[in-house]
Protein backbone atom coordinates (compact mmCIF):
# COMPACT_ATOMS: atom_id res chain seq x y z
CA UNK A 1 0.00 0.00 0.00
CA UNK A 2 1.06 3.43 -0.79
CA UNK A 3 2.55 5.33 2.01
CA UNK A 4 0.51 8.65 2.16
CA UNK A 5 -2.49 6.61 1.44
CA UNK A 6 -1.67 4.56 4.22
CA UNK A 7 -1.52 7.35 6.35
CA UNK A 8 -4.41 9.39 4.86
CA UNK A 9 -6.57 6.23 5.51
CA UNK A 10 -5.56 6.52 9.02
CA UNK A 11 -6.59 9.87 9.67
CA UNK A 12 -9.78 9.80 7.93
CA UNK A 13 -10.30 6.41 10.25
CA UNK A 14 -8.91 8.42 13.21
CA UNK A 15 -11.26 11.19 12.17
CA UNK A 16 -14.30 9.01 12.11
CA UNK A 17 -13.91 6.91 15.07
CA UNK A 18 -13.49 10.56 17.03
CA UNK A 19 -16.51 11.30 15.41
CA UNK A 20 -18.40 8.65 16.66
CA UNK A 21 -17.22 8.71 20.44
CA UNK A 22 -18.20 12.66 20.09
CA UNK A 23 -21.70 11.55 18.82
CA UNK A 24 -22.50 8.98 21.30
CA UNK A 25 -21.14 11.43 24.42
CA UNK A 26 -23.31 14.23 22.92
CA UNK A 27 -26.08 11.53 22.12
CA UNK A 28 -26.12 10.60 26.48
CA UNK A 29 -26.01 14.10 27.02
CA UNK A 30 -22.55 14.25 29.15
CA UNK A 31 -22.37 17.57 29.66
CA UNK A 32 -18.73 18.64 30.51
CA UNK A 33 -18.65 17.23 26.46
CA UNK A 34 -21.39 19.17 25.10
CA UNK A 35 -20.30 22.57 26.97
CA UNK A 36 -17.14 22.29 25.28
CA UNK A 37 -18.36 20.98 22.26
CA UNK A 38 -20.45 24.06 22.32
CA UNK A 39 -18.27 26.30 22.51
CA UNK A 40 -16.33 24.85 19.83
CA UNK A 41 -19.02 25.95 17.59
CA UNK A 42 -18.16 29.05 17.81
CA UNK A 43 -15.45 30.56 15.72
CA UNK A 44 -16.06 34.68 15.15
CA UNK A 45 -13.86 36.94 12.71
CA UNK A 46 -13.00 40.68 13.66
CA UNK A 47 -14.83 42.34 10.92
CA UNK A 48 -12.99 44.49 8.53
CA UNK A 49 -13.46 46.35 5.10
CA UNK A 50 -14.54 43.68 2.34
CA UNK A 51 -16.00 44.38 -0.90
CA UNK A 52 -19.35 42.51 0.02
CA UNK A 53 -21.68 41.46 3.53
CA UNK A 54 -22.98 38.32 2.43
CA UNK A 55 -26.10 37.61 4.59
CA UNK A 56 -26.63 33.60 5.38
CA UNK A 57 -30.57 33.19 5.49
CA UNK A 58 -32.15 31.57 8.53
CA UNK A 59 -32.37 33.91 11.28
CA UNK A 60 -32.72 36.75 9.64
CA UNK A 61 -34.67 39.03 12.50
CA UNK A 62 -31.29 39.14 14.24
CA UNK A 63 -28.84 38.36 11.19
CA UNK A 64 -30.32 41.78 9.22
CA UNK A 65 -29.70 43.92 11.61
CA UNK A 66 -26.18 43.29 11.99
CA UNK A 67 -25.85 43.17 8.30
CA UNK A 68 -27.18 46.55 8.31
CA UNK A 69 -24.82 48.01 10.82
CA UNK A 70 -22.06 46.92 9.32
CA UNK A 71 -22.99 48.26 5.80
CA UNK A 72 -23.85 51.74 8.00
CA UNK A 73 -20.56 51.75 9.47
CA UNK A 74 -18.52 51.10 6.40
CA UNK A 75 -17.52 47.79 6.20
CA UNK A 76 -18.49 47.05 2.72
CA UNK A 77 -20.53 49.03 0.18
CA UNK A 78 -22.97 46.07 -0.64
CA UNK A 79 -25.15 43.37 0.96
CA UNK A 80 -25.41 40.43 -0.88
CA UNK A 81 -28.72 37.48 -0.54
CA UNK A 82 -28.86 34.05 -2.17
CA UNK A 83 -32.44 33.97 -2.95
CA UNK A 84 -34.47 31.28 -0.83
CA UNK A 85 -37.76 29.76 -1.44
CA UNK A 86 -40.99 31.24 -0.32
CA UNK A 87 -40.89 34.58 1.06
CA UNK A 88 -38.33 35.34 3.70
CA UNK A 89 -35.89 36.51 1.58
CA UNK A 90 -38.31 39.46 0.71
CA UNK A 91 -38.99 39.47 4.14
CA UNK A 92 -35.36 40.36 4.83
CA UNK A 93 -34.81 43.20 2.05
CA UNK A 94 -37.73 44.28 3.45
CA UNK A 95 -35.92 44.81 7.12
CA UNK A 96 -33.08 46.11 5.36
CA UNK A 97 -34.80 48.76 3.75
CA UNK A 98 -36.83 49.68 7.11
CA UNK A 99 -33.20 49.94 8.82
CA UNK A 100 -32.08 52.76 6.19
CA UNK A 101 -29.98 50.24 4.01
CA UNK A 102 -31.25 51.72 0.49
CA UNK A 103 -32.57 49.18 -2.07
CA UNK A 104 -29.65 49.45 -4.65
CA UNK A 105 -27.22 48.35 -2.08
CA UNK A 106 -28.78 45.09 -1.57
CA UNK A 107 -28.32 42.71 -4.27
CA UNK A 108 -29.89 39.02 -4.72
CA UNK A 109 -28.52 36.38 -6.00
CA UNK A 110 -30.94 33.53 -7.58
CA UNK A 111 -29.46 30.03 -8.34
CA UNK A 112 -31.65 27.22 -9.84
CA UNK A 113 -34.61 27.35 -7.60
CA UNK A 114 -33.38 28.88 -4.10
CA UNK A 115 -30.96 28.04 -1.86
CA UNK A 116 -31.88 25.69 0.98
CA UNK A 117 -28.98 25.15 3.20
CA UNK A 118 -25.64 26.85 3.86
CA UNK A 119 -24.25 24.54 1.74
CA UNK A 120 -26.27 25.75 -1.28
CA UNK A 121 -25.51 29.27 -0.41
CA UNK A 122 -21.90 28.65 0.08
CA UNK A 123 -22.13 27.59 -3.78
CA UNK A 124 -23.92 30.79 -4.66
CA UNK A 125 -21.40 32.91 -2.98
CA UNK A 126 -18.98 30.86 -5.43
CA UNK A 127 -21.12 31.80 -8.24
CA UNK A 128 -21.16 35.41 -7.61
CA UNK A 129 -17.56 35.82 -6.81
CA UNK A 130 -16.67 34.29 -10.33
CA UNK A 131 -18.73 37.00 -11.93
CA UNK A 132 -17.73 39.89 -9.89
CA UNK A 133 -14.27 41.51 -8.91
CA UNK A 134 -14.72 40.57 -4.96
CA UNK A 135 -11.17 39.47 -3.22
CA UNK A 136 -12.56 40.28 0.70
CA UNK A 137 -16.19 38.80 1.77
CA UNK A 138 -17.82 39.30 5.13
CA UNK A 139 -20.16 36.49 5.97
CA UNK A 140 -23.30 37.30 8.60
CA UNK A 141 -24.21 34.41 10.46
CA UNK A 142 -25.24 33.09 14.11
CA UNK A 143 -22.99 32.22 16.84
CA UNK A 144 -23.76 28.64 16.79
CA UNK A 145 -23.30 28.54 13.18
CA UNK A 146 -20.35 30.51 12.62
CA UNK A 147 -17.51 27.41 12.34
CA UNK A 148 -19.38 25.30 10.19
CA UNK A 149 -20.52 28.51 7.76
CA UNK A 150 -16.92 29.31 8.00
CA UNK A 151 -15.89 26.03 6.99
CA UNK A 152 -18.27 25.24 3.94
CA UNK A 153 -17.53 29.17 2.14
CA UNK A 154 -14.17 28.95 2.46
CA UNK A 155 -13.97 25.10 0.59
CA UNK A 156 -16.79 26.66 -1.64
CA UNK A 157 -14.21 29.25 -2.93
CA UNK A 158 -10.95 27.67 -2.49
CA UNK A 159 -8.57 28.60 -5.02
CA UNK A 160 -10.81 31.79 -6.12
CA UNK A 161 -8.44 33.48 -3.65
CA UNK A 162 -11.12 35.41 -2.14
CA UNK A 163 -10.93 35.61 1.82
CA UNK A 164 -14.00 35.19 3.89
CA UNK A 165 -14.68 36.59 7.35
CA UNK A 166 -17.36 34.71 9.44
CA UNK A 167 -19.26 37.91 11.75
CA UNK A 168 -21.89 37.10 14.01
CA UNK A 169 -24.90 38.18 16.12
CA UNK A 170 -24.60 38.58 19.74
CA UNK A 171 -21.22 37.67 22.58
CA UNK A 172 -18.80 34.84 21.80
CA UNK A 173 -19.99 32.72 24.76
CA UNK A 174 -21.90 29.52 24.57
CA UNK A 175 -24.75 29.26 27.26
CA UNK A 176 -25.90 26.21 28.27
CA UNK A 177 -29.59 26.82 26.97
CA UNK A 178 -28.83 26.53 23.93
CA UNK A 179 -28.12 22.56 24.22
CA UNK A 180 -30.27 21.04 21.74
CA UNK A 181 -29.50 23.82 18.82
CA UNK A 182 -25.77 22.95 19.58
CA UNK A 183 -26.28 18.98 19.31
CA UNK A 184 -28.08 20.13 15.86
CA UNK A 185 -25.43 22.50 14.96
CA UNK A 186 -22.23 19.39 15.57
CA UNK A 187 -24.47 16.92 13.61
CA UNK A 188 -24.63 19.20 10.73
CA UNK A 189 -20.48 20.13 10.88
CA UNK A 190 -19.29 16.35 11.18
CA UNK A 191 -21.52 15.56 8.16
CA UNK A 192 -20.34 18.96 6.12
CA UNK A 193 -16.89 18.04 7.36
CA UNK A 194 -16.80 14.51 5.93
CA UNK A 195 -19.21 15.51 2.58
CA UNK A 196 -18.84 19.43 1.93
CA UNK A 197 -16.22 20.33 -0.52
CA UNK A 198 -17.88 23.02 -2.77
C-alpha cells in the first residue's frame, strides 16, 4: 500500500472513530462534552473592510440587523442574498430597507430554484464571486453557526483566492440553553466536514 495513502486512511479512520465517540457522548447528554463541544461551535472573525456582507438566510430578525450596521458603518458598500424559497428573503430586504440600508445596495442572488442550506448558499457565494471583482467577503451568520458557515464558504471558494470573514450576532460565549441547537449545529459540521467540498 502506498505510504501517504496509508496514512491518509488513518486519519480519515482516526477522524471518524473521534466522530463517533463525540456523537455517542453528545447523544447521552454528558455535559462537561457538550459545553465544550459548544463552545467549539463558535469561531467569530473581527470584521474588517470587504467588498461585500454576504447575509446567510435563517435567522434573519437578528442576522439583518447586523448586516445593516455593518454596511452603516462602512464595512463594505454592498449586501449580498442568495435567494431562498418562499418569502423570507423578501422578508429580509424588506428589514433592510426599514433599517435605512437603500434598495440598490442590496443585491440578490438567484441560483436554480433557491438556496436551501448553507451549503447551497456557500455555492452561490462561489457563483457570484466568479462573476464579480470581490477578493474580501464578510459572511453574517449566528454564533452557533459561525464554524461550520466558516468552513463550507471557504472550501466553496478555495482557489478563487477570495478571503472570507465569518461575523456574528450577539457575545462569543456559549450558554448552556442553547443545548439542543448545539447537538443540531455538531451533527450538521461532522456531516459537512466529511461531505462538503464546494
Amino acid at each position: 500500500m502506498n505510504l501517504s495513502f496509508e496514512r491518509s486512511f488513518h486519519q480519515i479512520a482516526a477522524a471518524a472513530n473521534a466522530t463517533i465517540v463525540i456523537c455517542a457522548l453528545l447523544v447521552y447528554d454528558w455535559n462537561p462534552l457538550i459545553d465544550v463541544a459548544g463552545q467549539f461551535l463558535i469561531d467569530p472573525d473581527v470584521a474588517a473592510k470587504s467588498d461585500i456582507i454576504y447575509l446567510l438566510g435563517g435567522d434573519y430578525l437578528a442576522r439583518a440587523p447586523l448586516a445593516a450596521s455593518l454596511l452603516k458603518r462602512g464595512f463594505a458598500p454592498m449586501i449580498v442574498i442568495a435567494r431562498e424559497p418562499g418569502p423570507l428573503t423578501d422578508a429580509t430586504v424588506a428589514l433592510l430597507t426599514a433599517m435605512g440600508v437603500p434598495r440598490g445596495d442590496v443585491t440578490e442572488i438567484l441560483v436554480g430554484r433557491g438556496v436551501t442550506s448553507t451549503a447551497d448558499e456557500a455555492r452561490a457565494l462561489h457563483v457570484y464571486v466568479s462573476a464579480h471583482p470581490v477578493k474580501d467577503v464578510l459572511v453574517v451568520t449566528s454564533m452557533l453557526h459561525s464554524r461550520r458557515a466558516g468552513m463550507a464558504t471557504r472550501r466553496a471558494l478555495w482557489g478563487t483566492g477570495v478571503r472570507v470573514r465569518v461575523v456574528c450576532v450577539g457575545e462569543a460565549v456559549y450558554e448552556s440553553k442553547e443545548q439542543g441547537q448545539a447537538k443540531l449545529e455538531w451533527t450538521k459540521l461532522i456531516y459537512y466536514f466529511f461531505t462538503f467540498w464546494g
